[in-house]
N, C-alpha and C. Protein backbone atom coordinates (compact mmCIF):
# COMPACT_ATOMS: atom_id res chain seq x y z
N UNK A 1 135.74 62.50 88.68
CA UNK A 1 134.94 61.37 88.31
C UNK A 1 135.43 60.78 86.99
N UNK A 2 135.86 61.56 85.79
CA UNK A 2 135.92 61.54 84.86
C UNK A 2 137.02 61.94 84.28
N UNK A 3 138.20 61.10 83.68
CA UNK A 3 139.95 61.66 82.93
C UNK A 3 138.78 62.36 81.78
N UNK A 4 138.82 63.69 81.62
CA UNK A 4 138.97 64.28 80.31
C UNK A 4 139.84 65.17 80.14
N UNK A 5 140.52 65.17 78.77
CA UNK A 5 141.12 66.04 78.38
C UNK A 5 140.73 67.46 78.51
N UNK A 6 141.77 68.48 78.59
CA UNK A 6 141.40 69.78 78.57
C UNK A 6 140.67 70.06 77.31
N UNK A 7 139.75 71.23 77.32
CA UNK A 7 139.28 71.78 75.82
C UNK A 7 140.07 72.53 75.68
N UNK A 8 140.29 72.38 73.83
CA UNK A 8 140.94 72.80 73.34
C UNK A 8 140.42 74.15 72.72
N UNK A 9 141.61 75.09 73.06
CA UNK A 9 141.20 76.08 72.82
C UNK A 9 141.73 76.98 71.72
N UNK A 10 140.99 77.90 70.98
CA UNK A 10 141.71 78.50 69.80
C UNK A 10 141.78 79.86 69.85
N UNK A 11 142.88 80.75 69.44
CA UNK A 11 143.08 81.81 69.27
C UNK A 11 142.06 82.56 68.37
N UNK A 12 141.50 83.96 68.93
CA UNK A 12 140.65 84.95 67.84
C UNK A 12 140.60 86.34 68.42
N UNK A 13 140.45 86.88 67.66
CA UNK A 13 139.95 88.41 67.44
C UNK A 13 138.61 89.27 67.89
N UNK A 14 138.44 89.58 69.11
CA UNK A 14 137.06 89.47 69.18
C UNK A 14 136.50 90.53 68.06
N UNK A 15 135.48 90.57 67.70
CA UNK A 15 134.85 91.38 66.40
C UNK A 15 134.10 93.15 67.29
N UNK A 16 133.54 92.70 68.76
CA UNK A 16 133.65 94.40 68.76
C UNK A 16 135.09 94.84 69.51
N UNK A 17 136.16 94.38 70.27
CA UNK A 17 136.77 95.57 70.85
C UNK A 17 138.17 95.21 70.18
N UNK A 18 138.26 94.34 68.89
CA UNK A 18 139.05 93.74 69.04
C UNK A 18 140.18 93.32 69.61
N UNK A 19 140.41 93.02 70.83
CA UNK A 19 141.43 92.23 71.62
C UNK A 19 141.85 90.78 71.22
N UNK A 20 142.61 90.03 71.40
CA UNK A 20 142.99 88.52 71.65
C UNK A 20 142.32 88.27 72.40
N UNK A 21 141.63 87.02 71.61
CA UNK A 21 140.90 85.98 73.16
C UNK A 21 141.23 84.53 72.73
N UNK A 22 140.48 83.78 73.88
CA UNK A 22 140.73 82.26 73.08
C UNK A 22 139.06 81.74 73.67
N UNK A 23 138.66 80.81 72.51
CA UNK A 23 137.27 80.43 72.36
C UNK A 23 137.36 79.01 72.68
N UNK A 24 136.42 78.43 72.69
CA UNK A 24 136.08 76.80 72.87
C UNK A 24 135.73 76.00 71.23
N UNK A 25 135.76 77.07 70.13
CA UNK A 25 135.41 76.64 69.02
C UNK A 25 136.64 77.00 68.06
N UNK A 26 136.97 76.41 66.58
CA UNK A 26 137.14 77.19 65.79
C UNK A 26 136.40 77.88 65.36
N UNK A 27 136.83 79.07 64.96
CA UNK A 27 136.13 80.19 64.57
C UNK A 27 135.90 79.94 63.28
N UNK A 28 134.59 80.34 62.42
CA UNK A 28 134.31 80.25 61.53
C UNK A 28 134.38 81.61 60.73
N UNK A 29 135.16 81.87 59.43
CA UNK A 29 135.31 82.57 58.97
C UNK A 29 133.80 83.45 58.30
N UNK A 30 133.56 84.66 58.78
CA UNK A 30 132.51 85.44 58.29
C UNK A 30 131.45 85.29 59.81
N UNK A 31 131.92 84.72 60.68
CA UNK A 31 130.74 84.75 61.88
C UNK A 31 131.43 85.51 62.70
N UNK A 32 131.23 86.66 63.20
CA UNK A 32 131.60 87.10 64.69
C UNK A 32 131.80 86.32 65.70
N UNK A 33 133.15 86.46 66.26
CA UNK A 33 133.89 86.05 67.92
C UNK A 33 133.79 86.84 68.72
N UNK A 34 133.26 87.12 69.61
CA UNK A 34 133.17 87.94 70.66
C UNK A 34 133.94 87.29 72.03
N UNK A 35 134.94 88.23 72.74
CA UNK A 35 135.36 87.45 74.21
C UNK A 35 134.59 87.48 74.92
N UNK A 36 135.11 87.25 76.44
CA UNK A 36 134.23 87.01 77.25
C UNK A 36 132.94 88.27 77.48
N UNK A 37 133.62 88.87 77.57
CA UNK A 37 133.23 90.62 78.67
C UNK A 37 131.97 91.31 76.79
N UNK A 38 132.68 90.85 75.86
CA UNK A 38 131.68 91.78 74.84
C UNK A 38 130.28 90.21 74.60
N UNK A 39 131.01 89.13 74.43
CA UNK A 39 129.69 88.11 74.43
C UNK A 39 128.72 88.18 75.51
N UNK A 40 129.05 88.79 76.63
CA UNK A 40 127.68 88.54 77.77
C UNK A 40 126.76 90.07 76.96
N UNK A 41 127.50 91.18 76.33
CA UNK A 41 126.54 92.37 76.07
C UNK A 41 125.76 91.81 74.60
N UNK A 42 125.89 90.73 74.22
CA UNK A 42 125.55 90.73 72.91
C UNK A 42 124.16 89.39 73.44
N UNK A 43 124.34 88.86 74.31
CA UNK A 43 123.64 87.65 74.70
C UNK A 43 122.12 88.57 74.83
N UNK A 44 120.92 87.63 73.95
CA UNK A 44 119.80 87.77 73.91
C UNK A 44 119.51 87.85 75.81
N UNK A 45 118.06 88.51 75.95
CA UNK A 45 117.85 88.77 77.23
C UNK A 45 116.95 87.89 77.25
N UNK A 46 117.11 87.15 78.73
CA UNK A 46 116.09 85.79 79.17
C UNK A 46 114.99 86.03 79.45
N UNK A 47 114.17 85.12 78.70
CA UNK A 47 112.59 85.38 78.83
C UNK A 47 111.90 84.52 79.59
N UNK A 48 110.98 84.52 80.54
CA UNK A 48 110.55 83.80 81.66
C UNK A 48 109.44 83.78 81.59
């Protein structure tokens, strides 16, 4: 529907297992990056 550009993506460290990942943000220095697989264990649990 829509030409958009790819998101741009940036290289980081995730903060618990540390591996290489790449995020949708720059990373802000002093905030935890988490990849994929450690950000879903850190994600608040949904309240209904």
């Amino acid at each position: 529907m829509y030409d958009r550009p790819p998101k741009e993506k940036h290289k980081a460290i995730c903060s618990d297992c540390k591996k290489e990942c790449e995020v949708p943000f720059k990373p802000t220095e002093g905030r935890p990056v988490y990849c994929r697989d450690c950000f879903s264990k850190h994600k608040p649990a949904k309240r209904y």
